[in-house]
N, C-alpha and C. Protein backbone atom coordinates (compact mmCIF):
# COMPACT_ATOMS: atom_id res chain seq x y z
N UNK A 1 -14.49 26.14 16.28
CA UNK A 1 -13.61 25.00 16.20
C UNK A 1 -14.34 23.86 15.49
N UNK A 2 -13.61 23.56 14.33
CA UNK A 2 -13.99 22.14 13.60
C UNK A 2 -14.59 21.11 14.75
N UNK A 3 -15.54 20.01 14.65
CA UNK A 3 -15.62 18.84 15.41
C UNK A 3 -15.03 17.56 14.62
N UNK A 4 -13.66 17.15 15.05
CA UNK A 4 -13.30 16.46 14.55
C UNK A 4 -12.98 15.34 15.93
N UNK A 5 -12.65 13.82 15.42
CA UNK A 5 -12.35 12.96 16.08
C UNK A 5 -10.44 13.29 16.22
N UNK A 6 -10.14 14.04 15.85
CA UNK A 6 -8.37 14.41 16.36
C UNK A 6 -8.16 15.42 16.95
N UNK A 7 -9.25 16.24 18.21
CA UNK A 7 -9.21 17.46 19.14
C UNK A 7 -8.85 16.81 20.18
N UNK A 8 -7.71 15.94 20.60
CA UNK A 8 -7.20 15.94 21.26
C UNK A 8 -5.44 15.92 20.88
N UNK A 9 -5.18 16.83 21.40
CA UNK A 9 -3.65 17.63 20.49
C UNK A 9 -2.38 16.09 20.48
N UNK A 10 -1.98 15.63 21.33
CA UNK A 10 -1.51 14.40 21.28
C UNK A 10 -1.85 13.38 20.82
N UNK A 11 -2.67 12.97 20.38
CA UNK A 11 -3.67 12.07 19.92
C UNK A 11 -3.47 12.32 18.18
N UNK A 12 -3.68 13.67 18.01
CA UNK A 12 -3.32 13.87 16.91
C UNK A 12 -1.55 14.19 16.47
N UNK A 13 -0.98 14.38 17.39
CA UNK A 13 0.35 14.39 17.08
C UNK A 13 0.92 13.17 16.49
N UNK A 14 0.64 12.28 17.53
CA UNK A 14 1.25 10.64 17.35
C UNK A 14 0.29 10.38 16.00
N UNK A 15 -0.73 10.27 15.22
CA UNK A 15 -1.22 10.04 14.52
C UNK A 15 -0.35 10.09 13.20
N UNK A 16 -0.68 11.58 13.28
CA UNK A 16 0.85 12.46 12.36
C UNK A 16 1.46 11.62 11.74
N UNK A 17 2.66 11.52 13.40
CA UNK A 17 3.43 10.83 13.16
C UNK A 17 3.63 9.56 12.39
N UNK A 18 2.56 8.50 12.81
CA UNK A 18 2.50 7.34 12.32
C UNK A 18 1.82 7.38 10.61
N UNK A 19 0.93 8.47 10.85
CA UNK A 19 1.23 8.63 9.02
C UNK A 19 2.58 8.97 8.22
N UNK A 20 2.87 9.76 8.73
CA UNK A 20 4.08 10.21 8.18
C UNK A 20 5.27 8.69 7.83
N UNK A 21 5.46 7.91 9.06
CA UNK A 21 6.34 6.95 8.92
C UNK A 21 5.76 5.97 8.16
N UNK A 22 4.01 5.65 8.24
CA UNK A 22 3.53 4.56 7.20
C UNK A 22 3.87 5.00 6.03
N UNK A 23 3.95 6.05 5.64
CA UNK A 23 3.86 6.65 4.33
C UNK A 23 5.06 6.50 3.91
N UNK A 24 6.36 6.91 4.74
CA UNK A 24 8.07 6.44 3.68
C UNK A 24 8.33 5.07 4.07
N UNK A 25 8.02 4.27 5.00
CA UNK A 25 8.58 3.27 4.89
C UNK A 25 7.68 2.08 4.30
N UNK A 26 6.41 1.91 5.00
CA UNK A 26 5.24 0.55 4.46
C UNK A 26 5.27 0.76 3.06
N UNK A 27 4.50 1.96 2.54
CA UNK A 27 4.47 2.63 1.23
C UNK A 27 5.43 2.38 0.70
N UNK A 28 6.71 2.89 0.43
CA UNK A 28 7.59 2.63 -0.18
C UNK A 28 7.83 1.09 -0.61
N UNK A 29 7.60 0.17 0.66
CA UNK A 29 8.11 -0.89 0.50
C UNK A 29 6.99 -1.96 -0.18
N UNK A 30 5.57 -1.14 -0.15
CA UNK A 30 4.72 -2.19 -1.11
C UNK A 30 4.56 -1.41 -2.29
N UNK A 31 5.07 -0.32 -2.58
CA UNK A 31 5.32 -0.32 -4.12
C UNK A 31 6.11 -1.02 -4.68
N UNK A 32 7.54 -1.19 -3.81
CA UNK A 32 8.74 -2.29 -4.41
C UNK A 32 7.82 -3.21 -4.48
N UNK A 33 7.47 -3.66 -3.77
CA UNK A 33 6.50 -5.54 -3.66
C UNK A 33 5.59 -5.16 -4.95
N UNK A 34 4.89 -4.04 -5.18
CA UNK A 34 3.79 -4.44 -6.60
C UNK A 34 4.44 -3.98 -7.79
N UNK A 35 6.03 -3.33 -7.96
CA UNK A 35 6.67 -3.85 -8.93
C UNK A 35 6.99 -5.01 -9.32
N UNK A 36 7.64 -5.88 -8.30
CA UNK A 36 8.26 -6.92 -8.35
C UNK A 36 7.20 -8.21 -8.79
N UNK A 37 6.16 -7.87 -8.39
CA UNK A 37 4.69 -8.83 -8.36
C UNK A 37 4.32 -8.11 -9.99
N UNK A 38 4.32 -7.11 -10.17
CA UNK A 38 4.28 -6.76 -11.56
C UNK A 38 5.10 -7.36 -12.39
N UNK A 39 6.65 -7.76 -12.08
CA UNK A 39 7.35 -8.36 -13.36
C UNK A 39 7.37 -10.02 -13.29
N UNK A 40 6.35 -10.35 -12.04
CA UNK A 40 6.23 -11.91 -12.05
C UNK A 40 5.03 -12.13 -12.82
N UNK A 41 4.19 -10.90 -12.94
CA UNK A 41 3.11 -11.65 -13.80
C UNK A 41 3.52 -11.64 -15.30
N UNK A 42 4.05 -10.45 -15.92
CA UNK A 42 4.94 -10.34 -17.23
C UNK A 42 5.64 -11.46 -17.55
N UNK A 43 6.60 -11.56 -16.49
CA UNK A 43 7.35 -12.94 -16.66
C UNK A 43 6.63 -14.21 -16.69
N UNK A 44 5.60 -14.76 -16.31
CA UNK A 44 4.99 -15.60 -16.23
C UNK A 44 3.93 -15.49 -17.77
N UNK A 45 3.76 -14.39 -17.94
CA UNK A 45 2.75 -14.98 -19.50
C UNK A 45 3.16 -14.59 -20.48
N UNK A 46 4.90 -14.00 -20.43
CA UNK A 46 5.87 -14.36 -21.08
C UNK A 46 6.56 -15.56 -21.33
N UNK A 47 6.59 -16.31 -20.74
CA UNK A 47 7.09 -18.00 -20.43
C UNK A 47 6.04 -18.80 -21.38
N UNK A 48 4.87 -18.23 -20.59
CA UNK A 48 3.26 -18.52 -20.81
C UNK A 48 3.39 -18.56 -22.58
N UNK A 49 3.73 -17.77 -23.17
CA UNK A 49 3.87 -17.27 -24.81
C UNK A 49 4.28 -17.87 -25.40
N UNK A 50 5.81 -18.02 -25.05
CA UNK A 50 7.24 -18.73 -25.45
C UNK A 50 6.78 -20.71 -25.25
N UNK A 51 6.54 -21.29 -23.93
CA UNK A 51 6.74 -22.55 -23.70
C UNK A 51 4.96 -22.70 -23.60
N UNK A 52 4.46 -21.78 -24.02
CA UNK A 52 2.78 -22.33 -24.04
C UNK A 52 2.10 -23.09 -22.51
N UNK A 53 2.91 -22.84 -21.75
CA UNK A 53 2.29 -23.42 -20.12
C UNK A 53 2.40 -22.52 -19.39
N UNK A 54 1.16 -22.16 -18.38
CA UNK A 54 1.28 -21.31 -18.05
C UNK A 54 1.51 -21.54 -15.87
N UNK A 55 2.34 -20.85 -15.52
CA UNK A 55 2.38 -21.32 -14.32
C UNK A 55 2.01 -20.21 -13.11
N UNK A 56 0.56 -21.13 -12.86
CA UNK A 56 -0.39 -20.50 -11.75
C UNK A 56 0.19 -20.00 -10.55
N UNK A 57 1.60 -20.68 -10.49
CA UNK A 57 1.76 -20.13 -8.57
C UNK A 57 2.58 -18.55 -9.15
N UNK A 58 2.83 -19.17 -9.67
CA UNK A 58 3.97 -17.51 -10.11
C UNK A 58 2.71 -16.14 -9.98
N UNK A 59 1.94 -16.77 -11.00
CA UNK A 59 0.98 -16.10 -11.65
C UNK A 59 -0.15 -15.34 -10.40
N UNK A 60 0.02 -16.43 -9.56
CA UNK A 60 -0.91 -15.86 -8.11
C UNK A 60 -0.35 -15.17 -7.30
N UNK A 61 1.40 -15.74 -6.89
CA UNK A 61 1.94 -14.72 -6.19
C UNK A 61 2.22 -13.55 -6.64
N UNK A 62 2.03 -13.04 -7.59
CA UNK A 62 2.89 -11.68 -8.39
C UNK A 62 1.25 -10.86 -8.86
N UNK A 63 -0.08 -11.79 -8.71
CA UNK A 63 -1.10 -10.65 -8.59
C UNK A 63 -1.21 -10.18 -7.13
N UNK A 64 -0.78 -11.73 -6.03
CA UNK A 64 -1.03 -10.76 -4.74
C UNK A 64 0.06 -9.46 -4.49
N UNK A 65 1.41 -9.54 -4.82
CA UNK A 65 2.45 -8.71 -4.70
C UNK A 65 2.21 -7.39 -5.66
N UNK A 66 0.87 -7.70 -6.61
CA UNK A 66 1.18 -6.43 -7.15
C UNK A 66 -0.20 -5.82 -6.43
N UNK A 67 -1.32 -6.39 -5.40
CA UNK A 67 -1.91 -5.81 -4.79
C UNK A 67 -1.64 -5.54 -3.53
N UNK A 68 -0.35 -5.35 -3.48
CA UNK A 68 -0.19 -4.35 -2.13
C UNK A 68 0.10 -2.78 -1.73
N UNK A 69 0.32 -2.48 -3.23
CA UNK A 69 -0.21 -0.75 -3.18
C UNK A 69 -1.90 -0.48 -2.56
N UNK A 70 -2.38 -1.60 -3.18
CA UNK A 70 -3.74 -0.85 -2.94
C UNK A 70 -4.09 -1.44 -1.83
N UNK A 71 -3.69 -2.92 -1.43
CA UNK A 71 -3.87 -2.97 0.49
C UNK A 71 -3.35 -2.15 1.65
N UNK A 72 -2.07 -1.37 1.32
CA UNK A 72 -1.73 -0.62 1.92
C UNK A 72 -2.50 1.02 1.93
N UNK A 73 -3.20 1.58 0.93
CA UNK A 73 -3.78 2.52 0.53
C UNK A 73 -5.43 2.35 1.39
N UNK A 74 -5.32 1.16 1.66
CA UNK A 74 -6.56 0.89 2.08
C UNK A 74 -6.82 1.03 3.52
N UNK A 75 -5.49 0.22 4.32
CA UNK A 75 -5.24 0.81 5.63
C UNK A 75 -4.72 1.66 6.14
N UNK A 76 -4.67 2.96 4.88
CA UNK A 76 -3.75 4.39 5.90
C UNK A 76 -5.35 4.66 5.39
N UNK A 77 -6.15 4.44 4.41
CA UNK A 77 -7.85 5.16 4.52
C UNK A 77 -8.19 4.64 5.56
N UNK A 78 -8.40 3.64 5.82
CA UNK A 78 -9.29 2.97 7.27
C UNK A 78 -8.57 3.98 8.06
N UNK A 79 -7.06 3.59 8.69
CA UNK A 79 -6.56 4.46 9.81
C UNK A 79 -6.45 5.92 9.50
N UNK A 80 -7.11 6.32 8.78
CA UNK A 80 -7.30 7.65 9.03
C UNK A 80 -6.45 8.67 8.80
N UNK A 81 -5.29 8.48 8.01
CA UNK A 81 -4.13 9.09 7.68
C UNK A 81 -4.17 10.14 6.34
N UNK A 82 -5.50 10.16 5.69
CA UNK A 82 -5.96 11.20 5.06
C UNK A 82 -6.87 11.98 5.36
N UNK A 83 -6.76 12.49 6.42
CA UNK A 83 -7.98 13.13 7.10
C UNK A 83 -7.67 14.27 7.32
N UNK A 84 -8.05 15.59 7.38
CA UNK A 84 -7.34 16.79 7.27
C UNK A 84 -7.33 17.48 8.41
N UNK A 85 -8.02 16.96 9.30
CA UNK A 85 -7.55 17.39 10.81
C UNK A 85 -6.18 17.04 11.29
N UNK A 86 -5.32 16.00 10.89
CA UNK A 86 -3.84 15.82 10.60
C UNK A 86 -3.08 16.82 10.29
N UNK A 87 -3.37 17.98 9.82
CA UNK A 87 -2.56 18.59 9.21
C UNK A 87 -3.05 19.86 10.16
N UNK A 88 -3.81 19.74 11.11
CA UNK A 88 -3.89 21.08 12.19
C UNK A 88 -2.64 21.49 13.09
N UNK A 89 -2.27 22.44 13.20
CA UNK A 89 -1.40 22.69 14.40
C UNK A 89 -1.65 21.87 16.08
C-alpha cells in the first residue's frame, strides 16, 4: 500500500469531492474573471493608443482579474487537488 496523506477512505472521498466541485464551478468562474480582466487591459491600452492617456485603475483591475486563473490554480495545488491518491478507489 502507497503511504499517502489520503489513507483514510472518507477523508479522501470528501476531498474528491471538493476537487471535483472547485474545479466546475471556482475554475470556471475565474477563467470568466481572467477573460474579462483580459479585455480590460486591451481596452485600456486601446483607449491608451487612440486618446494617448492611459488609465491605471482599469489597467490594475483587469491585471488582477486576469490573475485569477493562476490564483485559483494555486489553491487547488496548495489544497491538494492534484494529487493522485484522489483518484484511488
Amino acid at each position: 500500500m502507497r503511504c499517502s496523506r489520503f489513507q483514510h477512505r472518507p477523508k479522501r472521498i470528501a476531498r474528491r469531492e471538493e476537487r471535483n466541485a472547485f474545479a466546475y464551478i471556482v475554475m470556471t468562474l475565474a477563467w470568466i474573471a481572467g477573460m474579462v480582466g483580459g479585455a480590460v487591459v486591451l481596452g485600456a491600452f486601446l483607449h491608451s493608443s487612440v486618446h494617448g492617456e492611459l488609465h491605471v485603475g482599469a489597467l490594475g483591475s483587469g491585471a488582477i482579474l486576469g490573475l485569477m486563473p493562476a490564483c485559483a490554480g494555486l489553491v487547488r495545488f496548495v489544497r491538494g487537488h492534484y494529487h493522485s491518491a484522489l483518484d484511488e478507489p
